[in-house]
Protein backbone atom coordinates (compact mmCIF):
# COMPACT_ATOMS: atom_id res chain seq x y z
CA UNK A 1 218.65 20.83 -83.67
CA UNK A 2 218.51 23.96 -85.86
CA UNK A 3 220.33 24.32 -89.26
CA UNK A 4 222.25 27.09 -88.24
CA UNK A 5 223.29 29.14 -85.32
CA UNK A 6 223.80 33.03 -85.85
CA UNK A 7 226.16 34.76 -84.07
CA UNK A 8 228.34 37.53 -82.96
CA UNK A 9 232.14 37.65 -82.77
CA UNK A 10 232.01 37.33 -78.80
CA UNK A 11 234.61 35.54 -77.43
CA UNK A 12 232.21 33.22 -75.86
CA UNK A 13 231.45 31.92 -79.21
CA UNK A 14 234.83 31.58 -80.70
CA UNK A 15 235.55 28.68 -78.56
CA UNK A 16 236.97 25.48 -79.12
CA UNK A 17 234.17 23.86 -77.22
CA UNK A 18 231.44 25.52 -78.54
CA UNK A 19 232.18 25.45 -82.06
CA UNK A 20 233.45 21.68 -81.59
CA UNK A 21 230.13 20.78 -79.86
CA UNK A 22 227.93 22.68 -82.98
CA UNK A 23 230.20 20.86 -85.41
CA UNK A 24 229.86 17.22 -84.06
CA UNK A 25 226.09 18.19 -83.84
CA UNK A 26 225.66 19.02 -87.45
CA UNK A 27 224.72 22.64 -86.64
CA UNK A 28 226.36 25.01 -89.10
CA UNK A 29 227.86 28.48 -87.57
CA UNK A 30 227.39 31.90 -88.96
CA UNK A 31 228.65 35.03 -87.89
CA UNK A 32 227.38 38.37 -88.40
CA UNK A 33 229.70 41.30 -89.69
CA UNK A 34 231.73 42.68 -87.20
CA UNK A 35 230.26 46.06 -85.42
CA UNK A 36 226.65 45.03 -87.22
CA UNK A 37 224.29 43.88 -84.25
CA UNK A 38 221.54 44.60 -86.18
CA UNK A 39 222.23 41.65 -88.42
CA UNK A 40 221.04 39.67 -85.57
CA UNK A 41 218.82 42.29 -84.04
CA UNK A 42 216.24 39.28 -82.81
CA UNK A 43 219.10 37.74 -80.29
CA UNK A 44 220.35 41.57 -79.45
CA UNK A 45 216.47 42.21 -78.75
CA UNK A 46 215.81 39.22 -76.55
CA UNK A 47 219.35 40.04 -74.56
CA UNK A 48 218.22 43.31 -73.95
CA UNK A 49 214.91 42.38 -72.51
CA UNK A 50 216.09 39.45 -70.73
CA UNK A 51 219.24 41.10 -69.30
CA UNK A 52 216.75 44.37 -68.03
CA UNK A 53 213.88 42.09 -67.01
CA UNK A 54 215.76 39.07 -64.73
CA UNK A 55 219.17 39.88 -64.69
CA UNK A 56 219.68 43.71 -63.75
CA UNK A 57 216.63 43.44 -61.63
CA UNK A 58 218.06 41.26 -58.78
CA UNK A 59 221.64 40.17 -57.59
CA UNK A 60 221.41 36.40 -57.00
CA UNK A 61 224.02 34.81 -54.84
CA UNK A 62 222.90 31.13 -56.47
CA UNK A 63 222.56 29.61 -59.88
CA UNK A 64 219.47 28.18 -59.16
CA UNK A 65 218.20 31.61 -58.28
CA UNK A 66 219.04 32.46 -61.82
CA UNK A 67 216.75 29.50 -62.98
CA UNK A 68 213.99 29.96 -60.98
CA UNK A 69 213.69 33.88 -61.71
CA UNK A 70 213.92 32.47 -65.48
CA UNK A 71 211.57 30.10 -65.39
CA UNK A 72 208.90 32.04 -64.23
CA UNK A 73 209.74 34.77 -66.43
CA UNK A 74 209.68 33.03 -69.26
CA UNK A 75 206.33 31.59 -68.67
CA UNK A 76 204.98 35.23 -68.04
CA UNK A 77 207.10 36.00 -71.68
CA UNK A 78 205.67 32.84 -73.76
CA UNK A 79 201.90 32.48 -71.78
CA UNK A 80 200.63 35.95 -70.15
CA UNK A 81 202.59 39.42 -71.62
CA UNK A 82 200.55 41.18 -74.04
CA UNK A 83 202.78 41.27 -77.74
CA UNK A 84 202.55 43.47 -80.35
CA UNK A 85 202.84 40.78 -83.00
CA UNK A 86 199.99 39.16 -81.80
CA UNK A 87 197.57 42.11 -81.63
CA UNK A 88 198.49 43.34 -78.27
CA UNK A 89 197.25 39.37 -76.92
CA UNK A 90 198.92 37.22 -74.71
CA UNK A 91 200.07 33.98 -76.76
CA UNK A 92 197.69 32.09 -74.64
CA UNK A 93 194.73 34.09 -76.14
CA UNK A 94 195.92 34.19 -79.15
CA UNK A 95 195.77 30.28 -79.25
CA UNK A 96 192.28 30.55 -77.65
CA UNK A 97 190.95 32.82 -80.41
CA UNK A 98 192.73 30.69 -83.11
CA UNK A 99 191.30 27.65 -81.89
CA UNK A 100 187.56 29.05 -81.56
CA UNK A 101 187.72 29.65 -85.56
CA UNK A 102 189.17 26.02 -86.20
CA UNK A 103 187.29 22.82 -87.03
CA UNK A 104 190.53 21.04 -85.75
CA UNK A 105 190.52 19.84 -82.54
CA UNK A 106 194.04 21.04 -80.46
CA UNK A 107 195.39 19.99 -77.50
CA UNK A 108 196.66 22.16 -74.75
């Protein structure tokens, strides 16, 4: 469980169930300023992508649909898409050319 979860004022995270579940959890709550995204611009970031990558591009008539198009994307996200912070590599090569340099021995 993480320390803390960062948030925005959303309704969706005002809730009695949400901030009941974090509580009994030990998970602390922190929300940014009002009309500041950019305090959390990581989350606002990964909505962004997410929302123009899986969700605007198809209109799904099932949850699972939702899943499965997430699934796969995020394996194309965390395993295949080039990122800037790594170099313009995929994480997958950037594990391979970490692991060529090491005298450790890691697992895949």
């Amino acid at each position: 469980m993480p320390q803390v979860v960062l948030s925005d004022n959303g309704h969706e995270f005002l809730g009695e169930v949400f901030t009941s579940w974090l509580k009994s959890n030990g998970v602390a709550l922190q929300y940014i300023q009002p009309g500041k995204p950019n305090q959390n611009a990581f989350i606002e970031r990964f909505n962004r992508t997410f929302r123009e990558e899986v969700l605007d591009r198809n209109l799904y008539v099932r949850l699972d649909d939702v899943r499965e198009a997430t699934y796969w994307w995020m394996i194309n996200y965390n395993e295949e898409r080039p990122h800037d912070s790594l170099g313009g590599m995929s994480p997958v090569e950037y594990r391979n050319q970490y692991v060529e340099g090491s005298t450790f021995e890691v697992s895949a």
